[in-house]
PDB file of N, CA and C in Angstrom:
ATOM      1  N   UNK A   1     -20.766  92.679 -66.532  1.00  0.00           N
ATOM      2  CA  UNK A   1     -22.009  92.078 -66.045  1.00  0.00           C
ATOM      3  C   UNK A   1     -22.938  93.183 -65.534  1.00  0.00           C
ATOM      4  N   UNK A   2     -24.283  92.967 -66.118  1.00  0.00           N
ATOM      5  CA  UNK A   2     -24.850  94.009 -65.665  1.00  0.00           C
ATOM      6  C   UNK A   2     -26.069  93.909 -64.560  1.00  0.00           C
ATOM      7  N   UNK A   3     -26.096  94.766 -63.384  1.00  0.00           N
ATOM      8  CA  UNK A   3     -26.500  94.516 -62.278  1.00  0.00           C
ATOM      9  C   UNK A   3     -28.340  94.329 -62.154  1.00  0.00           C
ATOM     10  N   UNK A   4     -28.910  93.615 -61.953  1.00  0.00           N
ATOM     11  CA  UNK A   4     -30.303  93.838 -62.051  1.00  0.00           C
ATOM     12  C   UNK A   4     -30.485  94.715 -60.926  1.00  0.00           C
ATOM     13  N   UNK A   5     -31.169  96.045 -60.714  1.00  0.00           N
ATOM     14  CA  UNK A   5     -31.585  96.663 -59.226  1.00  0.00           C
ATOM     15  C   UNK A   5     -32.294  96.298 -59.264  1.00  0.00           C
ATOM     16  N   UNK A   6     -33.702  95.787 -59.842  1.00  0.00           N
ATOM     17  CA  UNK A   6     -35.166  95.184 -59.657  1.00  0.00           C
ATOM     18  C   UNK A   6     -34.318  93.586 -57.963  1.00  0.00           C
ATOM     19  N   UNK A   7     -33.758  93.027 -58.578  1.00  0.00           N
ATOM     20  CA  UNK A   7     -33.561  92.125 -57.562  1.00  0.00           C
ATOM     21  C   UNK A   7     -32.535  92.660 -56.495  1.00  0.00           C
ATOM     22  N   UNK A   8     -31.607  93.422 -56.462  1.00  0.00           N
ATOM     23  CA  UNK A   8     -31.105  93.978 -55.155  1.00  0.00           C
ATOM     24  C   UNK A   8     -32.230  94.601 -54.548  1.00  0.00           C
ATOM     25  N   UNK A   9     -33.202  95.683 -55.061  1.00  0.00           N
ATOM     26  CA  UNK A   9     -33.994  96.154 -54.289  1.00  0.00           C
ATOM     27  C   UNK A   9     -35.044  94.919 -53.440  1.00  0.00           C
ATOM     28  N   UNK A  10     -35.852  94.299 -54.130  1.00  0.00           N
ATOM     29  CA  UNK A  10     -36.304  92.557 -53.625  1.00  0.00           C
ATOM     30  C   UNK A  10     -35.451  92.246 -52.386  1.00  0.00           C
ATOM     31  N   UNK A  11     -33.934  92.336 -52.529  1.00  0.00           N
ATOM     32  CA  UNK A  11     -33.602  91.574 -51.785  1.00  0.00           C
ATOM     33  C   UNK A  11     -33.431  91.977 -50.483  1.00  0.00           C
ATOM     34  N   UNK A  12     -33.579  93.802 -50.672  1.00  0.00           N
ATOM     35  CA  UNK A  12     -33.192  94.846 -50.020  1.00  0.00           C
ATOM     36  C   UNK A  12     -34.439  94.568 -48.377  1.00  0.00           C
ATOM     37  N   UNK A  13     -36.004  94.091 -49.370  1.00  0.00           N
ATOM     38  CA  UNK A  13     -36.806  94.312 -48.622  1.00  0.00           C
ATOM     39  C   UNK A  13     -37.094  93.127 -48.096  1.00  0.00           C
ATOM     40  N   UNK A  14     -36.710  92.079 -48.758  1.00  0.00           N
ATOM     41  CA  UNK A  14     -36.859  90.619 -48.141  1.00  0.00           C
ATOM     42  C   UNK A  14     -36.065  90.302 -47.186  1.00  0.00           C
ATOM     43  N   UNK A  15     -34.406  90.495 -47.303  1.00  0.00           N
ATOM     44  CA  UNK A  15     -33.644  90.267 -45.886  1.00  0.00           C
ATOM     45  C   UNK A  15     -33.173  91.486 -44.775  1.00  0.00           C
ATOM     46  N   UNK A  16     -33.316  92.846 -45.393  1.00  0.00           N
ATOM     47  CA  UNK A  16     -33.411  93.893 -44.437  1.00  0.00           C
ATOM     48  C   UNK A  16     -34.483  94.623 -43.849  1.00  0.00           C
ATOM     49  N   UNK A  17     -34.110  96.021 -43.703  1.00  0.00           N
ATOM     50  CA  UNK A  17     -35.451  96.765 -43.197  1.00  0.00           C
ATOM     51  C   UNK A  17     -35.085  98.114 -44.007  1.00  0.00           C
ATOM     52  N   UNK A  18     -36.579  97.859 -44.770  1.00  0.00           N
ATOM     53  CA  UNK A  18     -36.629  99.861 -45.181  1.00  0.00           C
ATOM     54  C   UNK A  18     -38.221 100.370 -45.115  1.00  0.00           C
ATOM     55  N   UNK A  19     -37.975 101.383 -45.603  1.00  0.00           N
ATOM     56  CA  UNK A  19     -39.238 101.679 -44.978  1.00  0.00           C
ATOM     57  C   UNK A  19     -39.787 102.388 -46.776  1.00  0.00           C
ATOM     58  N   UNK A  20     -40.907 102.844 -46.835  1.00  0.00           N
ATOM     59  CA  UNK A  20     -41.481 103.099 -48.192  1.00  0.00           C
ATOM     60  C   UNK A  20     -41.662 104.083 -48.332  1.00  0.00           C
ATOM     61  N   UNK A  21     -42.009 105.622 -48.905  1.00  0.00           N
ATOM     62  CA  UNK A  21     -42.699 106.322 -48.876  1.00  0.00           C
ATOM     63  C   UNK A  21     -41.946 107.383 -48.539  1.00  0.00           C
ATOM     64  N   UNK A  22     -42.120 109.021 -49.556  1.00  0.00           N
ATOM     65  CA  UNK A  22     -41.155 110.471 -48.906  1.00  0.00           C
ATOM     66  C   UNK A  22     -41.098 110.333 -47.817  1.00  0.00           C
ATOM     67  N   UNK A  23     -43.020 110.459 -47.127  1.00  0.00           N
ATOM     68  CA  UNK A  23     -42.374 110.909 -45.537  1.00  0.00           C
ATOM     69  C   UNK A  23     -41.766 110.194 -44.550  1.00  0.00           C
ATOM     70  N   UNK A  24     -41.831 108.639 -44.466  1.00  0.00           N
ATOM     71  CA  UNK A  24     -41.061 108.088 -44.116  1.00  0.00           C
ATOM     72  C   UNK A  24     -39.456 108.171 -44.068  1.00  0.00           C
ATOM     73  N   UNK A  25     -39.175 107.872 -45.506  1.00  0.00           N
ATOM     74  CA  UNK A  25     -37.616 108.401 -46.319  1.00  0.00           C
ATOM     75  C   UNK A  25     -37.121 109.516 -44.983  1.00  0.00           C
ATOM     76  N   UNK A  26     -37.941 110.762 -45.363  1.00  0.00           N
ATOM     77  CA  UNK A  26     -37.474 112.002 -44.775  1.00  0.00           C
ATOM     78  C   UNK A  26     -37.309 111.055 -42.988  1.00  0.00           C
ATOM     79  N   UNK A  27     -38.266 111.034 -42.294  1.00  0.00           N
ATOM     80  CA  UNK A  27     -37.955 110.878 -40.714  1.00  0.00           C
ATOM     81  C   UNK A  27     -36.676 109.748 -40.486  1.00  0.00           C
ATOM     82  N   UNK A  28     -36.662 109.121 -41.617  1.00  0.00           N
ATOM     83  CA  UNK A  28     -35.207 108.113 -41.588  1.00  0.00           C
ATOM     84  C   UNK A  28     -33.729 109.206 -41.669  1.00  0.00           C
ATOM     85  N   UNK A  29     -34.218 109.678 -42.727  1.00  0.00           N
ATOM     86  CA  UNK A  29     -32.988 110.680 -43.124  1.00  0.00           C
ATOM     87  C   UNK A  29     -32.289 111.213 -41.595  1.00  0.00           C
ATOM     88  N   UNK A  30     -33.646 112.190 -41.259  1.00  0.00           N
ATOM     89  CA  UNK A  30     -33.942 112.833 -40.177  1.00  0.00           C
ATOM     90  C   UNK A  30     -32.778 112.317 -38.798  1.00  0.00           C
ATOM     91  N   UNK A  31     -33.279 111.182 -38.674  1.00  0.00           N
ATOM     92  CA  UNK A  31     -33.110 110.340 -37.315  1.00  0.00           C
ATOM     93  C   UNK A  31     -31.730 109.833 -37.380  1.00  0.00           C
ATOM     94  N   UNK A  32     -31.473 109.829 -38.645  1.00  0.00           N
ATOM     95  CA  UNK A  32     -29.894 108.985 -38.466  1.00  0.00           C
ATOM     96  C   UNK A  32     -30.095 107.537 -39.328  1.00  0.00           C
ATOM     97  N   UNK A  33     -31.229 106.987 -39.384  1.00  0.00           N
ATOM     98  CA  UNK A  33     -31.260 105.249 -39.938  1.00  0.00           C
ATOM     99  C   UNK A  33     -31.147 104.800 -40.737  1.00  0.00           C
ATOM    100  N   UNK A  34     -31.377 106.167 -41.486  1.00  0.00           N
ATOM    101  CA  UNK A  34     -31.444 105.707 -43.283  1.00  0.00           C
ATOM    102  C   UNK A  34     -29.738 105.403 -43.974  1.00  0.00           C
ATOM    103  N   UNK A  35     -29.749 104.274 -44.352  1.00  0.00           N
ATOM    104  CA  UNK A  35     -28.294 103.959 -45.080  1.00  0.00           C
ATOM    105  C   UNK A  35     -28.126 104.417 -46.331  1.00  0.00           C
ATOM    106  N   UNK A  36     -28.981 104.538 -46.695  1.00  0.00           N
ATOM    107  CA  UNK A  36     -29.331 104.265 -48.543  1.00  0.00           C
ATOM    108  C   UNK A  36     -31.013 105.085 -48.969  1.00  0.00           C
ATOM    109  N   UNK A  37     -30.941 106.012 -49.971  1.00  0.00           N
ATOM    110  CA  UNK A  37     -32.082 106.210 -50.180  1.00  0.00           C
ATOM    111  C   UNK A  37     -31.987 106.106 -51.577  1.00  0.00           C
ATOM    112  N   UNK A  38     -33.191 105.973 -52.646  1.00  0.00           N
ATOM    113  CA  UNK A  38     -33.570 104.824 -53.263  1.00  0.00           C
ATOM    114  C   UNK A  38     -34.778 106.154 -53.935  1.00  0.00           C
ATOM    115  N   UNK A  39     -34.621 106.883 -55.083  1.00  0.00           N
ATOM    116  CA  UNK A  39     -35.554 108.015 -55.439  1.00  0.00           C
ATOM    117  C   UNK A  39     -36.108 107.296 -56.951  1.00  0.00           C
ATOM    118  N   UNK A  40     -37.319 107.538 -57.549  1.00  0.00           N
ATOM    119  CA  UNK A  40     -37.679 107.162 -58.386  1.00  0.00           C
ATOM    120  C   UNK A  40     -37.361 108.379 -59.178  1.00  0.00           C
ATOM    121  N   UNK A  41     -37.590 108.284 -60.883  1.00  0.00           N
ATOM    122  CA  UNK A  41     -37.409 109.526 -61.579  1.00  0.00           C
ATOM    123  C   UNK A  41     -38.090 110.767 -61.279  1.00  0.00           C
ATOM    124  N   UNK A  42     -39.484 110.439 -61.705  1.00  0.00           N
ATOM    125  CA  UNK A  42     -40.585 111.267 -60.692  1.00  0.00           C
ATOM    126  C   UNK A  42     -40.901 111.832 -59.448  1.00  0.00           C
ATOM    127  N   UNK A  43     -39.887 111.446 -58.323  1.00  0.00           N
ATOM    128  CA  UNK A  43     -39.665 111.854 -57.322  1.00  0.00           C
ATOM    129  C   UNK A  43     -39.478 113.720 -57.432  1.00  0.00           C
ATOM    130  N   UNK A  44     -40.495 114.433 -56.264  1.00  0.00           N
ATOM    131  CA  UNK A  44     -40.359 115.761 -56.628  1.00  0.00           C
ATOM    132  C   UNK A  44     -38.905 116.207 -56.148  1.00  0.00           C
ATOM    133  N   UNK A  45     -38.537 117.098 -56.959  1.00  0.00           N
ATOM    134  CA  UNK A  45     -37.257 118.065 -56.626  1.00  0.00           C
ATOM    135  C   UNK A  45     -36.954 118.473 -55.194  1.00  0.00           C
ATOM    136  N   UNK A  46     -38.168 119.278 -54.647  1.00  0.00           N
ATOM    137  CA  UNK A  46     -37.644 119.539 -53.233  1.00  0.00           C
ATOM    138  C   UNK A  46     -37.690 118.289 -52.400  1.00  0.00           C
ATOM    139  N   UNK A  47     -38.144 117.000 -52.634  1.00  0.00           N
ATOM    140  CA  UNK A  47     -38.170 115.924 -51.289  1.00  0.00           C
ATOM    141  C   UNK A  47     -36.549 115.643 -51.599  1.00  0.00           C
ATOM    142  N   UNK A  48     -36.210 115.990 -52.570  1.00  0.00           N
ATOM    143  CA  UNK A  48     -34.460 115.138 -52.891  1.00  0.00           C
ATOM    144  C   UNK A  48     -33.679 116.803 -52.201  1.00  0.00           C
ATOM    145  N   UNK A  49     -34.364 117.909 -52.131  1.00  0.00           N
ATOM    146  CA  UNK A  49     -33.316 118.759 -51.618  1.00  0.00           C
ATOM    147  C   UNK A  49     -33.470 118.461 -50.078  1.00  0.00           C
ATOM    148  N   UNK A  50     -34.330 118.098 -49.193  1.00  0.00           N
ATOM    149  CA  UNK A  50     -33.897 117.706 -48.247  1.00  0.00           C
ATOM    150  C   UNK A  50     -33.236 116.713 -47.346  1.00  0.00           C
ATOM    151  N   UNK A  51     -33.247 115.648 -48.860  1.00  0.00           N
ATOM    152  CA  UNK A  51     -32.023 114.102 -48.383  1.00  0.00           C
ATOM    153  C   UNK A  51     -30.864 114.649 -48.531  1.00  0.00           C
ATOM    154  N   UNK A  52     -30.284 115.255 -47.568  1.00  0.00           N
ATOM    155  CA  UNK A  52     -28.892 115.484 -47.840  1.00  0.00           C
ATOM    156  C   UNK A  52     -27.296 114.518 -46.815  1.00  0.00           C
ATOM    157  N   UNK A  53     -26.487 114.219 -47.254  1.00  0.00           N
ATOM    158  CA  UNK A  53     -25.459 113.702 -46.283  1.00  0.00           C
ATOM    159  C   UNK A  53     -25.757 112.179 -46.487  1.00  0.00           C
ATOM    160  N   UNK A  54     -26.484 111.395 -47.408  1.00  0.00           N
ATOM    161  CA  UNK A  54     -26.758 110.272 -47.185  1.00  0.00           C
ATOM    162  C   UNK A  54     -26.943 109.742 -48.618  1.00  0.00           C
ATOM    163  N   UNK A  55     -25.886 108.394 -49.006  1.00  0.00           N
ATOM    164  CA  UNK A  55     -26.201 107.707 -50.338  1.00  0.00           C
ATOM    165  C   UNK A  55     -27.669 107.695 -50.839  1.00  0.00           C
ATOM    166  N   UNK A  56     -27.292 108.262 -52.323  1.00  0.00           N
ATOM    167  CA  UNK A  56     -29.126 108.122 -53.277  1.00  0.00           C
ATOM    168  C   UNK A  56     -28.633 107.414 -54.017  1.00  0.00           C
ATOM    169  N   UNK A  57     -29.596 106.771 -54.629  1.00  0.00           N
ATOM    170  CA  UNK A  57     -29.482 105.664 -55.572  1.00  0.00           C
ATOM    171  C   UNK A  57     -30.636 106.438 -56.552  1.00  0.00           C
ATOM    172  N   UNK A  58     -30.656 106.725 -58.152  1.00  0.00           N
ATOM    173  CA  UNK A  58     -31.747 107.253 -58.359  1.00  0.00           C
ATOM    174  C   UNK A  58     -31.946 106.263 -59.724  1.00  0.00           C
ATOM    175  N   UNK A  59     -33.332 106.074 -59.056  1.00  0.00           N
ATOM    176  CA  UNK A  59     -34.080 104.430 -60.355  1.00  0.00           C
ATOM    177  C   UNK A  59     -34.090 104.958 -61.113  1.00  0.00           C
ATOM    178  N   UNK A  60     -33.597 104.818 -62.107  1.00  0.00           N
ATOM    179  CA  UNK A  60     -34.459 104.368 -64.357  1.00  0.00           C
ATOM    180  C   UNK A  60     -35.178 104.465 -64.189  1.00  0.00           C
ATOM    181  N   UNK A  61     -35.978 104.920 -63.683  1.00  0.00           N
ATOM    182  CA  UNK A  61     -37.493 104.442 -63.529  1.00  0.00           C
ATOM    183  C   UNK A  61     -39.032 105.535 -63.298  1.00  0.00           C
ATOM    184  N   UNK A  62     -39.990 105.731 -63.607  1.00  0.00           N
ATOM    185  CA  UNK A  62     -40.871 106.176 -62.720  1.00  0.00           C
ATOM    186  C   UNK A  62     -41.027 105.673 -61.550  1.00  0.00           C
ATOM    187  N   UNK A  63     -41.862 105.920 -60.641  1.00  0.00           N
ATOM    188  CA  UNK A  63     -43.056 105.388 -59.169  1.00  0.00           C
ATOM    189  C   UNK A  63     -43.264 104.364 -59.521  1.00  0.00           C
ATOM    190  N   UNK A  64     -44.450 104.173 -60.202  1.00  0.00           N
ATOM    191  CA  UNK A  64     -44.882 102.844 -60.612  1.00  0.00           C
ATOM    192  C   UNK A  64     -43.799 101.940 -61.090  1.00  0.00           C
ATOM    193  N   UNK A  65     -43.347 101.820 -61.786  1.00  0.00           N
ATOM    194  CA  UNK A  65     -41.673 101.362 -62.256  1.00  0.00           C
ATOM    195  C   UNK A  65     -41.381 100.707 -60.766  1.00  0.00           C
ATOM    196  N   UNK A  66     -40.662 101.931 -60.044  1.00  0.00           N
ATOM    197  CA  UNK A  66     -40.063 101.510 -58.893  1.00  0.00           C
ATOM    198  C   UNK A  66     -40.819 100.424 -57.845  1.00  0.00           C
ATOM    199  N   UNK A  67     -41.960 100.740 -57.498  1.00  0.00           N
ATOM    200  CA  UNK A  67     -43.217  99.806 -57.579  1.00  0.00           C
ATOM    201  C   UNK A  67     -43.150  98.260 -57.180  1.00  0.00           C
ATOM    202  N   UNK A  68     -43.284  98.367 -58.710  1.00  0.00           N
ATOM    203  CA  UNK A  68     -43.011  97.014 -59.640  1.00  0.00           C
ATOM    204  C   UNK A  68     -42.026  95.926 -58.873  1.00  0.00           C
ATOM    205  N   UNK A  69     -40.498  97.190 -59.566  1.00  0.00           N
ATOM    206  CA  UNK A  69     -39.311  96.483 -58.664  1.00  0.00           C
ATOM    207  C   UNK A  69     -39.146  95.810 -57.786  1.00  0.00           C
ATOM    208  N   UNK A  70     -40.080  96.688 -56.374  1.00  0.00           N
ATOM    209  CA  UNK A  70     -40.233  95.857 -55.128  1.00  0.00           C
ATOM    210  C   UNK A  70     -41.455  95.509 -54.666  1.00  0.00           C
ATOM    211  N   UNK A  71     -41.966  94.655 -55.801  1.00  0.00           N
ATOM    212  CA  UNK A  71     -42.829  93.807 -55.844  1.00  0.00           C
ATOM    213  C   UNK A  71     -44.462  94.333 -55.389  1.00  0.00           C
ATOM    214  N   UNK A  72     -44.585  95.745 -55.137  1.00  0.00           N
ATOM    215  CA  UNK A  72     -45.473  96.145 -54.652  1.00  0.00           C
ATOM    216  C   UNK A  72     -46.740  96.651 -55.664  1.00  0.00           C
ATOM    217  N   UNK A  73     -47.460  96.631 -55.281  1.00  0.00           N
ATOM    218  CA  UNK A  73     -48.839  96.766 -56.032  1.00  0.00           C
ATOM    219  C   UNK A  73     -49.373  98.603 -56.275  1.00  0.00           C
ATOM    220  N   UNK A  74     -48.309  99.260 -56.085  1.00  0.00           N
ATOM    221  CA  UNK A  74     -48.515 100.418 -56.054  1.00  0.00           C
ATOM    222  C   UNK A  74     -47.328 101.443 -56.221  1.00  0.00           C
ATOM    223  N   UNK A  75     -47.327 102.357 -56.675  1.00  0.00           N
ATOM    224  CA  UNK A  75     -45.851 103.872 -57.189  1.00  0.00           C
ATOM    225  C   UNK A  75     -45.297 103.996 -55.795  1.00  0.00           C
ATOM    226  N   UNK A  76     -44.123 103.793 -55.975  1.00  0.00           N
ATOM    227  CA  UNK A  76     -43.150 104.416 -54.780  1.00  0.00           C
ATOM    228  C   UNK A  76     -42.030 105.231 -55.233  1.00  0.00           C
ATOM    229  N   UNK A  77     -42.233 107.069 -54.589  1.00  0.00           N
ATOM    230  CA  UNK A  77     -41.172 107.794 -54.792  1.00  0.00           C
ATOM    231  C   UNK A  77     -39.852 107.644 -54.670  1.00  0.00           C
ATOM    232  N   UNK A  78     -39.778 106.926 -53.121  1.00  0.00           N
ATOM    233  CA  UNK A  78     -39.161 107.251 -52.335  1.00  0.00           C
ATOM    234  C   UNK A  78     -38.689 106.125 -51.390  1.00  0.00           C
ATOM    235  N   UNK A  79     -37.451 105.624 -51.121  1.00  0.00           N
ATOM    236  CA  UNK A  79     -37.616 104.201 -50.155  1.00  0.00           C
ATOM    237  C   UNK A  79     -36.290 104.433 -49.422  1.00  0.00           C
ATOM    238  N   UNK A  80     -35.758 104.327 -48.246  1.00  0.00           N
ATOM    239  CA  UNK A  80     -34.961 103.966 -47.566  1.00  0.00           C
ATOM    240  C   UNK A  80     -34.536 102.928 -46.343  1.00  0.00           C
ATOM    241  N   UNK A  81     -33.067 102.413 -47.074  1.00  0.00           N
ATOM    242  CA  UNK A  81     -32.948 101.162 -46.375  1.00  0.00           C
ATOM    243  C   UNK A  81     -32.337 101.407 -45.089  1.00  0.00           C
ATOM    244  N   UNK A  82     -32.519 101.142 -43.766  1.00  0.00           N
ATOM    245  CA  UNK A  82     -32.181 100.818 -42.635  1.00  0.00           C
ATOM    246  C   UNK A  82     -31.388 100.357 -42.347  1.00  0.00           C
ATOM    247  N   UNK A  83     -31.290  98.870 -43.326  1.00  0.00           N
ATOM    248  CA  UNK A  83     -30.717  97.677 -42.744  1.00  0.00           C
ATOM    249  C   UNK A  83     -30.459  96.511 -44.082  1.00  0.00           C
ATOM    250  N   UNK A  84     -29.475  96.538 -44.823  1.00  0.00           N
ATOM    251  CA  UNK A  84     -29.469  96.175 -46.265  1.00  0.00           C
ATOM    252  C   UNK A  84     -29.444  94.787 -46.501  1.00  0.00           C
ATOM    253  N   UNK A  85     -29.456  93.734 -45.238  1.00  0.00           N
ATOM    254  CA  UNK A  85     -29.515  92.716 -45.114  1.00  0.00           C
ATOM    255  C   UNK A  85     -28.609  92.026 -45.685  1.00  0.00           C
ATOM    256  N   UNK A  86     -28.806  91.174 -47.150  1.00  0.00           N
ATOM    257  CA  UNK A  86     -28.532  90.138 -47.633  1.00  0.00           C
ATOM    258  C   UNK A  86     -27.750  90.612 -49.133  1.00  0.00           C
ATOM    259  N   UNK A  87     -28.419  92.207 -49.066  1.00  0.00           N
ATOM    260  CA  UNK A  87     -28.241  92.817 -50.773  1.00  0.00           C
ATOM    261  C   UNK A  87     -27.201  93.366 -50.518  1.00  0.00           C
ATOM    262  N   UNK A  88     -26.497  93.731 -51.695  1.00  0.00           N
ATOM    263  CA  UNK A  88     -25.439  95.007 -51.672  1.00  0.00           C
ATOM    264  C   UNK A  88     -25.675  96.082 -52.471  1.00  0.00           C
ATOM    265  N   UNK A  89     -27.215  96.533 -51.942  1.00  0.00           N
ATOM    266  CA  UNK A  89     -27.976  97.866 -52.355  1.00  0.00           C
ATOM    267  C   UNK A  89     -27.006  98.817 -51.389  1.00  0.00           C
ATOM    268  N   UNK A  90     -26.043  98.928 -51.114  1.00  0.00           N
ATOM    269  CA  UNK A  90     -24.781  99.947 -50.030  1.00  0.00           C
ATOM    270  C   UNK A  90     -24.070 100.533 -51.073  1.00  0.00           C
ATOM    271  N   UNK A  91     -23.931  99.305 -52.005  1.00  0.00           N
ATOM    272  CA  UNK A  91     -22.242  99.772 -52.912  1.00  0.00           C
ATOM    273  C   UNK A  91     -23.069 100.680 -54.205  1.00  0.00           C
ATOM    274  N   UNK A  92     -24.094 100.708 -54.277  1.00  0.00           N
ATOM    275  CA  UNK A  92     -24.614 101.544 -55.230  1.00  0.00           C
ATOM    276  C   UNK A  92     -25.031 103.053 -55.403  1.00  0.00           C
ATOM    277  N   UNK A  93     -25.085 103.690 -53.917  1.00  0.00           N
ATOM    278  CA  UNK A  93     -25.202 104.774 -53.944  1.00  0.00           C
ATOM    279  C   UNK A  93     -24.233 105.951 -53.945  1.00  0.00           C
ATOM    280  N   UNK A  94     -24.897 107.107 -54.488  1.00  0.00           N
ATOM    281  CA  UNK A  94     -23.784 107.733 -54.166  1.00  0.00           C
ATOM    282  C   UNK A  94     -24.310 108.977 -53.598  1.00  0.00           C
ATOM    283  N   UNK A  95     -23.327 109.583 -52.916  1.00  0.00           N
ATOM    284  CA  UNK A  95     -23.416 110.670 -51.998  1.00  0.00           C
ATOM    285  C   UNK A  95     -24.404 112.236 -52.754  1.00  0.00           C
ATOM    286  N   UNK A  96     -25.297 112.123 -52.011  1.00  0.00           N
ATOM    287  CA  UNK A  96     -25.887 113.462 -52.261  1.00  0.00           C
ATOM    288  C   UNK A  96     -25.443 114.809 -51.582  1.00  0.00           C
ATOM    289  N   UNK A  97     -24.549 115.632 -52.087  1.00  0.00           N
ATOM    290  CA  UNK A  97     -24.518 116.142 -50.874  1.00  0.00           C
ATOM    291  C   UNK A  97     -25.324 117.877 -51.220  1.00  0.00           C
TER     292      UNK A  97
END
């Protein structure tokens, strides 16, 4: 069975908390909150060398792509979840180290 991420991510943002955007991503990383980070293809090289110690998930996808996914009207590099709510956007990542 094959997993849709378009709807784990949805579900990611509908029953948990993440936040959108590199610099965000990064101060999550930073702080401790981030559970899960969530990189589009296009995502630049060095913002992924400083997610380190913390599950990436990296989209199929461009920005816009990723976007799409979570329903937003605009390219997103970069997203990390807080708080995974309802999804099991957890069991998908894997360790960057």
């Amino acid at each position: 069975m094959e997993i849709d991420m378009s709807k784990v991510l949805r579900s990611a943002l509908s029953t948990g908390k993440v936040v959108v955007g590199i610099k965000q991503t990064r101060e999550a990383v930073k702080d401790g909150t981030a559970q899960v980070v969530v990189v589009s293809t296009d995502c630049v090289e060095q913002s992924l060398k400083e997610i380190k110690g913390i599950p990436l998930i990296k989209y199929p996808g461009m920005g816009v792509d990723l976007g799409v996914a979570c329903g937003k009207p605009f390219s997103i590099s970069a997203l990390a979840v807080l708080e995974s709510g309802d999804s099991e956007i957890l069991s998908f990542g894997s360790m960057n180290e």
